[in-house]
C-alpha atoms as a PDB file:
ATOM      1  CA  UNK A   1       0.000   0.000   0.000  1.00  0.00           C
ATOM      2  CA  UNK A   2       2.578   2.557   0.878  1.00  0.00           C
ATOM      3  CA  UNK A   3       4.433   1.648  -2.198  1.00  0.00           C
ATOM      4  CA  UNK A   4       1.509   1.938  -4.265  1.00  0.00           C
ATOM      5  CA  UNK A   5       0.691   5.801  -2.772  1.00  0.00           C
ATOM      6  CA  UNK A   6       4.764   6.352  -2.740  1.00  0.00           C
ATOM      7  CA  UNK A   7       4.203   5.722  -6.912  1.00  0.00           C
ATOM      8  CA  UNK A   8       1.102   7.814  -6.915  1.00  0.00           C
ATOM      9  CA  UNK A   9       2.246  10.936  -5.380  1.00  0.00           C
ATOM     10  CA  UNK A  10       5.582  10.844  -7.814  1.00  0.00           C
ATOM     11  CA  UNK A  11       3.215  10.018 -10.834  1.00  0.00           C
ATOM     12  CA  UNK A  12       1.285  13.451  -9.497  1.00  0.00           C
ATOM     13  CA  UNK A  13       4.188  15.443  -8.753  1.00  0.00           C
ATOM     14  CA  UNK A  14       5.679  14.827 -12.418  1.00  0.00           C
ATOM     15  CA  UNK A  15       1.948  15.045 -14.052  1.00  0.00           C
ATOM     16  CA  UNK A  16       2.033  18.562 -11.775  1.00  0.00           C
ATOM     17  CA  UNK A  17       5.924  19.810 -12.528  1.00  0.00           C
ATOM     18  CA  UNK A  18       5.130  19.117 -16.567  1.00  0.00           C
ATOM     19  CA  UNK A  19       1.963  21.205 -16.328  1.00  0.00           C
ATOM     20  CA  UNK A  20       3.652  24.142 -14.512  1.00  0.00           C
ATOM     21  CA  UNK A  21       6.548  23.934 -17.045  1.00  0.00           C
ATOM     22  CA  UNK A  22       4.205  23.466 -20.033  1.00  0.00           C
ATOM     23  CA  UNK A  23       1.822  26.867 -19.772  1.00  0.00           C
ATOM     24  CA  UNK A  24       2.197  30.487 -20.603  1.00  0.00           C
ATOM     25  CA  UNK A  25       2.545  33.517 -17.887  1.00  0.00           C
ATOM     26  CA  UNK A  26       1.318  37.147 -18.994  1.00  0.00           C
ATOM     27  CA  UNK A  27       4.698  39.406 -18.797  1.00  0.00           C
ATOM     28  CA  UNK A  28       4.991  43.105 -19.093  1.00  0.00           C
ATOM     29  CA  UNK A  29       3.502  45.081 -22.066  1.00  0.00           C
ATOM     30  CA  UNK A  30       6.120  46.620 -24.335  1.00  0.00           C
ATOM     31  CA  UNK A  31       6.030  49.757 -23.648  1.00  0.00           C
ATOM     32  CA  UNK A  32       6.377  51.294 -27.382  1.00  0.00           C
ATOM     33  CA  UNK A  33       3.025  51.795 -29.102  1.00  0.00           C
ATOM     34  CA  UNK A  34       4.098  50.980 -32.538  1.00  0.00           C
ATOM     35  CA  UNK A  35       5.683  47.194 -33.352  1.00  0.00           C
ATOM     36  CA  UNK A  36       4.119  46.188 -36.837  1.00  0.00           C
ATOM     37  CA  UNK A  37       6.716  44.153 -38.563  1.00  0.00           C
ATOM     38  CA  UNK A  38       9.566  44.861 -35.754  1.00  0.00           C
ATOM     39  CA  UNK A  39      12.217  42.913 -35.627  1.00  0.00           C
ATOM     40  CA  UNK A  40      13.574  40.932 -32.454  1.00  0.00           C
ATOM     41  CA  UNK A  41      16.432  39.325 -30.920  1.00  0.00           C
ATOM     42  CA  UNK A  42      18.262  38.023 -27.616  1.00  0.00           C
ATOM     43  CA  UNK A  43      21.537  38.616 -26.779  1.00  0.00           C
ATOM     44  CA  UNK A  44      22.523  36.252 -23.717  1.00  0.00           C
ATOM     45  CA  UNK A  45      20.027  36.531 -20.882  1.00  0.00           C
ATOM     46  CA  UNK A  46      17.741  39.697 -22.407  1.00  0.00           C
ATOM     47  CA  UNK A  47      15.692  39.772 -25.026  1.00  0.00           C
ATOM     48  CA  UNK A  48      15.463  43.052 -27.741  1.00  0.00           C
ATOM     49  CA  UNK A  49      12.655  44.555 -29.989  1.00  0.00           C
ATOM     50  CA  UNK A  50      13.238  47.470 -32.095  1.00  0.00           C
ATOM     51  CA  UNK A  51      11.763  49.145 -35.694  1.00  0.00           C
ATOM     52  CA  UNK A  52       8.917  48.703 -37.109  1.00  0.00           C
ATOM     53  CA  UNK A  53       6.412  50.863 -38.559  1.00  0.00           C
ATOM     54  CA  UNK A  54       7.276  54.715 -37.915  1.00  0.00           C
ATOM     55  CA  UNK A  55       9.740  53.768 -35.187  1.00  0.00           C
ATOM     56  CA  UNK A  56      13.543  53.554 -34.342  1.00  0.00           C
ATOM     57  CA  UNK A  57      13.191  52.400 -30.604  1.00  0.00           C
ATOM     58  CA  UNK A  58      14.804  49.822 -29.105  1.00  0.00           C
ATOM     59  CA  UNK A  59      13.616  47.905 -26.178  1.00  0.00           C
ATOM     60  CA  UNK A  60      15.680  45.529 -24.130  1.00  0.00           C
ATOM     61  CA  UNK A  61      13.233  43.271 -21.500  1.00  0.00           C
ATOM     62  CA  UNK A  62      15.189  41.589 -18.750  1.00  0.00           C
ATOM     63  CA  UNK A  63      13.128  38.510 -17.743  1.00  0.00           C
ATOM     64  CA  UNK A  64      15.111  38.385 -13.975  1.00  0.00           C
ATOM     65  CA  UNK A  65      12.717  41.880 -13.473  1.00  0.00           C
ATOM     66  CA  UNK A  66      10.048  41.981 -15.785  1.00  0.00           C
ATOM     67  CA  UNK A  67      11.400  44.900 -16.927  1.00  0.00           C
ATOM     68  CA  UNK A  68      11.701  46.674 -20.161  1.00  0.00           C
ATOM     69  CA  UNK A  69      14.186  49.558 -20.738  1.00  0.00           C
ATOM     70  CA  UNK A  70      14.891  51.367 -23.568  1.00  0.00           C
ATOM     71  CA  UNK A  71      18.410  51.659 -25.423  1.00  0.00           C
ATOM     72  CA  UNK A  72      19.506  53.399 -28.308  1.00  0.00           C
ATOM     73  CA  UNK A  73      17.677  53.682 -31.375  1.00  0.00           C
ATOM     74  CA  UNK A  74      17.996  52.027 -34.540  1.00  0.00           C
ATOM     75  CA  UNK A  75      20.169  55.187 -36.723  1.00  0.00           C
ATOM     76  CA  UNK A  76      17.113  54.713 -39.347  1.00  0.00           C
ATOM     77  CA  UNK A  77      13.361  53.556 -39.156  1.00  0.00           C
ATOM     78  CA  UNK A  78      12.954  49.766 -40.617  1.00  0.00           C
ATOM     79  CA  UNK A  79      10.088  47.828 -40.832  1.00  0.00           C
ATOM     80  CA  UNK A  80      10.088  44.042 -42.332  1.00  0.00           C
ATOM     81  CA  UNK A  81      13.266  43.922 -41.624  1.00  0.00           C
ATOM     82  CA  UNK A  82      15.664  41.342 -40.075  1.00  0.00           C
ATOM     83  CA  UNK A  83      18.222  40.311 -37.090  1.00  0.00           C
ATOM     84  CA  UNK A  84      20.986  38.137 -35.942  1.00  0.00           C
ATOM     85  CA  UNK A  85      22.924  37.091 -33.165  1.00  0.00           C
ATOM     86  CA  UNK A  86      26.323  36.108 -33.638  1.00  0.00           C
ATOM     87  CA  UNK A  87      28.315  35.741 -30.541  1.00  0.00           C
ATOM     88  CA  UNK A  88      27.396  38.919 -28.020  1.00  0.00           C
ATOM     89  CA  UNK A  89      25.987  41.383 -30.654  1.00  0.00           C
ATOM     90  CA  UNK A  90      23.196  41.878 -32.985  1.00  0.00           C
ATOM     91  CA  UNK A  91      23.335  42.978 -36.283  1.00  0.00           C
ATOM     92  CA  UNK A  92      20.000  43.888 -38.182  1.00  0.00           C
ATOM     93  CA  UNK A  93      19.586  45.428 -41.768  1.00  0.00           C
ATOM     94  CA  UNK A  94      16.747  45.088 -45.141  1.00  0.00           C
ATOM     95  CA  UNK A  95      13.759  45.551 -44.866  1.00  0.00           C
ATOM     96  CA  UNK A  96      11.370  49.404 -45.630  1.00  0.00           C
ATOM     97  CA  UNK A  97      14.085  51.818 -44.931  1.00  0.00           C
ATOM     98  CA  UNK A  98      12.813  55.610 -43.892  1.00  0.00           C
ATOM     99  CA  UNK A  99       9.944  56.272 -45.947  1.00  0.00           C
ATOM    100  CA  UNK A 100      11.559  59.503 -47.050  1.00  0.00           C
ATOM    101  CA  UNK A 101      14.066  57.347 -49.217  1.00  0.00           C
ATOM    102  CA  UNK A 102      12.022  56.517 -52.394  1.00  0.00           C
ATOM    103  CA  UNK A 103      14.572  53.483 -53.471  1.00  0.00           C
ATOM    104  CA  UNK A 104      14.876  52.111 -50.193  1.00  0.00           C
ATOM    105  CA  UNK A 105      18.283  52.522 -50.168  1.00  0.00           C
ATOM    106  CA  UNK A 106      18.810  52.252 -46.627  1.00  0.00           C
ATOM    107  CA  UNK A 107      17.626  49.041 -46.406  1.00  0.00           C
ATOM    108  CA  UNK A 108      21.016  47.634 -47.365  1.00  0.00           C
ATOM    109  CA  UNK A 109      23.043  48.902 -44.707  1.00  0.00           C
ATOM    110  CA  UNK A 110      24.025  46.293 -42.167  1.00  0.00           C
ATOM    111  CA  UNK A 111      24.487  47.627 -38.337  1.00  0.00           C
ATOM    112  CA  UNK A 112      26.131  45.981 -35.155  1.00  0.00           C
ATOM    113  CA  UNK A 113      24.733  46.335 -31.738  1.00  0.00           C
ATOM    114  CA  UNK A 114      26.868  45.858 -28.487  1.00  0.00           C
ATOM    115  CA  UNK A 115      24.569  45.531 -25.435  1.00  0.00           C
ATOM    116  CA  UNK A 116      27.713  45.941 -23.303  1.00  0.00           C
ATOM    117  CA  UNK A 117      28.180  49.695 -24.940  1.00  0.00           C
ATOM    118  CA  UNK A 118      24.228  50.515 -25.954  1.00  0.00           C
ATOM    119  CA  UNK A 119      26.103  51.235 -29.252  1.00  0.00           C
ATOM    120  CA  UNK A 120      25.174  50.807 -33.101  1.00  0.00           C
ATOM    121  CA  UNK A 121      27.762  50.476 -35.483  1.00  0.00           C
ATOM    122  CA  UNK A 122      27.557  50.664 -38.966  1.00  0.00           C
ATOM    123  CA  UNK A 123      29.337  47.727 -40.885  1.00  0.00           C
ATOM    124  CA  UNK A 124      29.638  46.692 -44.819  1.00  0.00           C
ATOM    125  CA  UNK A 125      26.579  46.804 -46.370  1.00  0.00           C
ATOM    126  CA  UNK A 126      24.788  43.776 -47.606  1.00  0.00           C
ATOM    127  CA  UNK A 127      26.285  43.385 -51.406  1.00  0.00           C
ATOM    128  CA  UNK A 128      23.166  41.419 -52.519  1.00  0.00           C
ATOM    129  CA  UNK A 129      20.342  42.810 -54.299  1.00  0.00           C
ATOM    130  CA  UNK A 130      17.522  44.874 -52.380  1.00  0.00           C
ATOM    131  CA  UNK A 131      14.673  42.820 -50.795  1.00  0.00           C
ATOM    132  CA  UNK A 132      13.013  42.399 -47.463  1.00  0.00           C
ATOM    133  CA  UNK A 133      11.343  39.900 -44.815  1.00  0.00           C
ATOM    134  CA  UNK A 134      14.478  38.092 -45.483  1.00  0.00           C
ATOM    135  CA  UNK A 135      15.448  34.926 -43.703  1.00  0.00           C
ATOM    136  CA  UNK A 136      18.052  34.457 -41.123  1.00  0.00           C
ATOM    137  CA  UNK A 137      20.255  32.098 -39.042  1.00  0.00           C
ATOM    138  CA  UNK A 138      23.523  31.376 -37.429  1.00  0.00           C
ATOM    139  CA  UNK A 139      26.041  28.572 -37.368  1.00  0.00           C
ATOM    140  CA  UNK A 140      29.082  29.542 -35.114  1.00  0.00           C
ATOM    141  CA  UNK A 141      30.608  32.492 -35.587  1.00  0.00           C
ATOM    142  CA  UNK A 142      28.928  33.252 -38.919  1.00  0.00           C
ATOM    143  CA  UNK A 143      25.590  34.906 -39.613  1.00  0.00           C
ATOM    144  CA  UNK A 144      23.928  33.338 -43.019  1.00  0.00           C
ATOM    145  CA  UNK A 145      20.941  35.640 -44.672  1.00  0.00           C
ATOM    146  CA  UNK A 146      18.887  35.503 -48.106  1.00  0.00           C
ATOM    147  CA  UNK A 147      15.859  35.208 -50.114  1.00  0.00           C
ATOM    148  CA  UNK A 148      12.921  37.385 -49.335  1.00  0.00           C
ATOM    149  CA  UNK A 149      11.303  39.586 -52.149  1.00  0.00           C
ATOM    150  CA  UNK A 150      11.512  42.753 -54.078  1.00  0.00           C
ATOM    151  CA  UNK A 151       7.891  42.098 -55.285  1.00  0.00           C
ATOM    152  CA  UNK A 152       9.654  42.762 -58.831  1.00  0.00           C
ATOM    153  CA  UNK A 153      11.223  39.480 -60.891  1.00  0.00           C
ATOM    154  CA  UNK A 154      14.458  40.199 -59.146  1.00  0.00           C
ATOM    155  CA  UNK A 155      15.910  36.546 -58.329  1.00  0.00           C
ATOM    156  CA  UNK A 156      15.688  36.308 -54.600  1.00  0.00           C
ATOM    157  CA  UNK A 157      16.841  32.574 -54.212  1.00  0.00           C
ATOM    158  CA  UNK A 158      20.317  33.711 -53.262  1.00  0.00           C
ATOM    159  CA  UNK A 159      21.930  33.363 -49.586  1.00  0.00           C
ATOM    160  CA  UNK A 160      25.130  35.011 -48.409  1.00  0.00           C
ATOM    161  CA  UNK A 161      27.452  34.389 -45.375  1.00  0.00           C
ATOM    162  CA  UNK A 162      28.976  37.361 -43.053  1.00  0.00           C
ATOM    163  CA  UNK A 163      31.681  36.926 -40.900  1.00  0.00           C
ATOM    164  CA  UNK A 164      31.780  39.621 -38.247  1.00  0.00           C
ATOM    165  CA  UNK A 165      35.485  39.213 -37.654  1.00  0.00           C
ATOM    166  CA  UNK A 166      36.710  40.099 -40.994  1.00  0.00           C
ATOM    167  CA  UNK A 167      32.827  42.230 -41.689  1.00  0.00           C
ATOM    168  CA  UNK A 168      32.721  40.498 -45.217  1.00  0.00           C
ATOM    169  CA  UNK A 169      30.174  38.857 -47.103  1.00  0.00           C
ATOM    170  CA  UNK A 170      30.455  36.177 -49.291  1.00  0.00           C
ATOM    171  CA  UNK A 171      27.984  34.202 -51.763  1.00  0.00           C
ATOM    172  CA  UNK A 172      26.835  30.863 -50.578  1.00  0.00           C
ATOM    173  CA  UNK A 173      25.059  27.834 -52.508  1.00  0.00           C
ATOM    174  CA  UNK A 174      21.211  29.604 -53.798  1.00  0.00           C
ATOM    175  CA  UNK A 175      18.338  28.199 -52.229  1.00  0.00           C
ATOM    176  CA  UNK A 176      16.769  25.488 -54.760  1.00  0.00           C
ATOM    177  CA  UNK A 177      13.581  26.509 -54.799  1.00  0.00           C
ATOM    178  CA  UNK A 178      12.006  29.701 -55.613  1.00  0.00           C
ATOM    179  CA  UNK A 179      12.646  32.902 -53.257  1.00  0.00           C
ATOM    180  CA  UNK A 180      10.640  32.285 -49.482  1.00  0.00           C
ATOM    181  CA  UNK A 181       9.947  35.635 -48.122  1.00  0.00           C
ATOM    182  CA  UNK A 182       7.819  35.654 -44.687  1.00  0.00           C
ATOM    183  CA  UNK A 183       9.502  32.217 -44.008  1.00  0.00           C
ATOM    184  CA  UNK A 184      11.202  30.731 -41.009  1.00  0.00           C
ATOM    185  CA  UNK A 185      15.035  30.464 -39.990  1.00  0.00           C
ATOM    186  CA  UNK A 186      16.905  28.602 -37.741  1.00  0.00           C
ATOM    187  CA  UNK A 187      19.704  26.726 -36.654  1.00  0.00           C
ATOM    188  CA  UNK A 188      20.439  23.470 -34.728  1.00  0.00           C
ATOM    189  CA  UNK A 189      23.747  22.488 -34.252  1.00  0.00           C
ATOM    190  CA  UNK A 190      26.009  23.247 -37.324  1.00  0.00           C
ATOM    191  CA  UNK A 191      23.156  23.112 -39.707  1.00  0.00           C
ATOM    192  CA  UNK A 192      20.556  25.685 -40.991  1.00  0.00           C
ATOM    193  CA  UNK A 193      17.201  25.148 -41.642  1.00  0.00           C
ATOM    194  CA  UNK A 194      14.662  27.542 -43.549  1.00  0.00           C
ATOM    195  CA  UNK A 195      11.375  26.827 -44.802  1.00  0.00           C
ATOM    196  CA  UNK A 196       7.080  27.864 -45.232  1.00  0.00           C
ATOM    197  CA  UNK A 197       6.198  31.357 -45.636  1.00  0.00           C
ATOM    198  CA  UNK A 198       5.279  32.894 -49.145  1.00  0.00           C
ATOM    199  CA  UNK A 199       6.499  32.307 -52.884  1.00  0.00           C
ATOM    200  CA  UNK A 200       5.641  34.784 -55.689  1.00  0.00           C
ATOM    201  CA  UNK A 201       4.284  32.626 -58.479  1.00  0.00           C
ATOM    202  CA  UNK A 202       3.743  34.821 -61.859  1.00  0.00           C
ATOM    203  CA  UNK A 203       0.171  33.597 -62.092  1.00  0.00           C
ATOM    204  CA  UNK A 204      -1.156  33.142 -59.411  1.00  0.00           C
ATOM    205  CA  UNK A 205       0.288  35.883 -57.056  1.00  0.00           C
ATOM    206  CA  UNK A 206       1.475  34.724 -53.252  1.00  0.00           C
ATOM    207  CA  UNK A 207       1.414  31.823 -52.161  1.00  0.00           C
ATOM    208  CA  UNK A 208       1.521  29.988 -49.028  1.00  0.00           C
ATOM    209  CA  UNK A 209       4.461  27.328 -48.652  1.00  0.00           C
ATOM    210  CA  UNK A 210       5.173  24.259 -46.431  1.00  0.00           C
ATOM    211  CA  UNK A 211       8.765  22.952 -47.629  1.00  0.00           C
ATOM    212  CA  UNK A 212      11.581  22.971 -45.213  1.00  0.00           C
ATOM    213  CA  UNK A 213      15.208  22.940 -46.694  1.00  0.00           C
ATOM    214  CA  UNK A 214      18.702  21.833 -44.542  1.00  0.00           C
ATOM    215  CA  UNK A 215      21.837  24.119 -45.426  1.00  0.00           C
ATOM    216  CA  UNK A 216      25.251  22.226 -44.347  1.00  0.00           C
ATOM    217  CA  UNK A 217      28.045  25.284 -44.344  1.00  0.00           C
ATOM    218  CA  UNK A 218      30.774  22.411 -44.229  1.00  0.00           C
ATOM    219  CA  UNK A 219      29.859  21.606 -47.848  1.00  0.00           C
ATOM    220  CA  UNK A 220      27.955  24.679 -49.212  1.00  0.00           C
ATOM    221  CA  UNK A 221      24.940  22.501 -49.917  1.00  0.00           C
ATOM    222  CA  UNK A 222      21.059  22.858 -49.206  1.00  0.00           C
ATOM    223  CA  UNK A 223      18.790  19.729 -49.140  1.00  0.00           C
ATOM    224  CA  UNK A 224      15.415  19.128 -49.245  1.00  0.00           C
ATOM    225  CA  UNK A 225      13.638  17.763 -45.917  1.00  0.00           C
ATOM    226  CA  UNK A 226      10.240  16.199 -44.862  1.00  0.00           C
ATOM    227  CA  UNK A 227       7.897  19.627 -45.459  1.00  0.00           C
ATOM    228  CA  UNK A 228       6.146  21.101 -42.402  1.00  0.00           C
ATOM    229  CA  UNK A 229       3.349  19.184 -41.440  1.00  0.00           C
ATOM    230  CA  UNK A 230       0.924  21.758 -40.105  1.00  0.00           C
ATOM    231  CA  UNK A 231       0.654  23.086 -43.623  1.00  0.00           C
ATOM    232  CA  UNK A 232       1.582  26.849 -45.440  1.00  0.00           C
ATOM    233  CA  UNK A 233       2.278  29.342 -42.937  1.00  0.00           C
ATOM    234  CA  UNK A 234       3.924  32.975 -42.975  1.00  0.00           C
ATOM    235  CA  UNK A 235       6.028  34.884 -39.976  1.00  0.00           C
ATOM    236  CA  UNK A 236       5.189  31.599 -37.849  1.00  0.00           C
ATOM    237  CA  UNK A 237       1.505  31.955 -38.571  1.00  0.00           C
ATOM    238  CA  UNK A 238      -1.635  31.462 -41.314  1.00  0.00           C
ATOM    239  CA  UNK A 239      -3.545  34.390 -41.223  1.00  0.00           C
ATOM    240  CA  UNK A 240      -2.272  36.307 -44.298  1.00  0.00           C
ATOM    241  CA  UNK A 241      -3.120  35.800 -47.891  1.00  0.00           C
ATOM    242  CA  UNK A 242      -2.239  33.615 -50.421  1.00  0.00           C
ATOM    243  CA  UNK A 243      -2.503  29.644 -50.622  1.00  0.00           C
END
């Protein structure tokens, strides 16, 4: 008998722990009023949101406190835009530049942020062609970055490497499929991984993807994988247009 309750309080104390760790707790608002199409980032142990529509803040939220603070701004507006960690700094570029630019033009510079300063640095500019919700991910000390659209017949397949300790760029392997814009990005262990979001089809406008690509670095080679199972989906969700 006392083994028997011994097995059901452990049985109730896991069933309990996995419930507590499995749920969702309401944090502090971010304090800007205008996010649309921000991007986002964490840098150790806080987390970062900054551009968006009509906006240059940045916002750093330190879970320990619940607390947002504010840092220095992005140097231009940017909305559908992108980031990346690599090591202990961000670096975010593409995307809508200041409205006031009619070519978008600053959409192609490329910026490093040092949490341990609250600094921005301007680095090489991205030498690809001009196109935004691009698609990002890191593999050890390099930051990897392509497709996306122009929503012109610009080829958007291509990806491109930077290394932050020499600030170059260089060309990789194109993705071999046509350009994902809206899509998702990310790494596990020394591979990349980038799939769903949105392809721009001639006839038939946007439409929603579900095929999920592997990029190896070590050999400069992407390969198709199993496609996402929960079917066509854009910035992590379904509720925009296309198919």
């Amino acid at each position: 008998m006392k083994r028997n309750c011994l097995s059901y309080l452990l049985l109730l104390l896991i069933a309990t722990t996995g419930a507590a760790q499995d749920s969702w707790t309401r944090k502090a608002d971010l304090p800007s009023s205008s996010s649309s199409t921000s991007i986002a980032f964490a840098v150790k142990d806080k987390g970062y949101v900054s551009g968006g529509v009509g906006t240059q803040a940045l916002w750093e939220f330190d879970p320990a406190t619940n607390i947002w603070t504010q840092k220095a701004n992005l140097p231009s507006t940017r909305q559908d835009g992108t980031a990346m960690v690599i090591g202990d700094k961000a670096y975010a570029s593409m995307g809508s530049a200041d409205t006031t630019d009619p070519n978008n033009l600053g959409g192609m510079a490329w910026w490093e942020y040092n949490p341990a300063t609250n600094a921005w640095t301007q680095k090489n500019d991205f030498p690809g062609i001009y196109h935004i919700d691009v698609v990002t991910f890191t593999i050890g000390a390099r930051g990897y970055l392509g497709t996306g659209t122009n929503f012109a017949s610009d080829d958007t397949r291509g990806f491109w490497e930077y290394n932050p300790a020499t600030d170059t760029w260089t060309p990789k392997a194109i993705l071999p499929a046509a350009g994902h814009w809206s899509a998702a990005g990310f790494s596990i262990g020394n591979k990349g991984y980038l799939g769903t979001g949105f392809i721009d089809d001639r006839l038939l406008g946007s439409l929603k993807v579900k095929d999920f690509y592997e990029y190896d670095p070590a050999t400069d080679v992407w390969t198709r994988k199993s496609d996402f199972p929960g079917g066509g989906k854009v910035r992590g969700d379904s509720v925009f247009g296309g198919r």
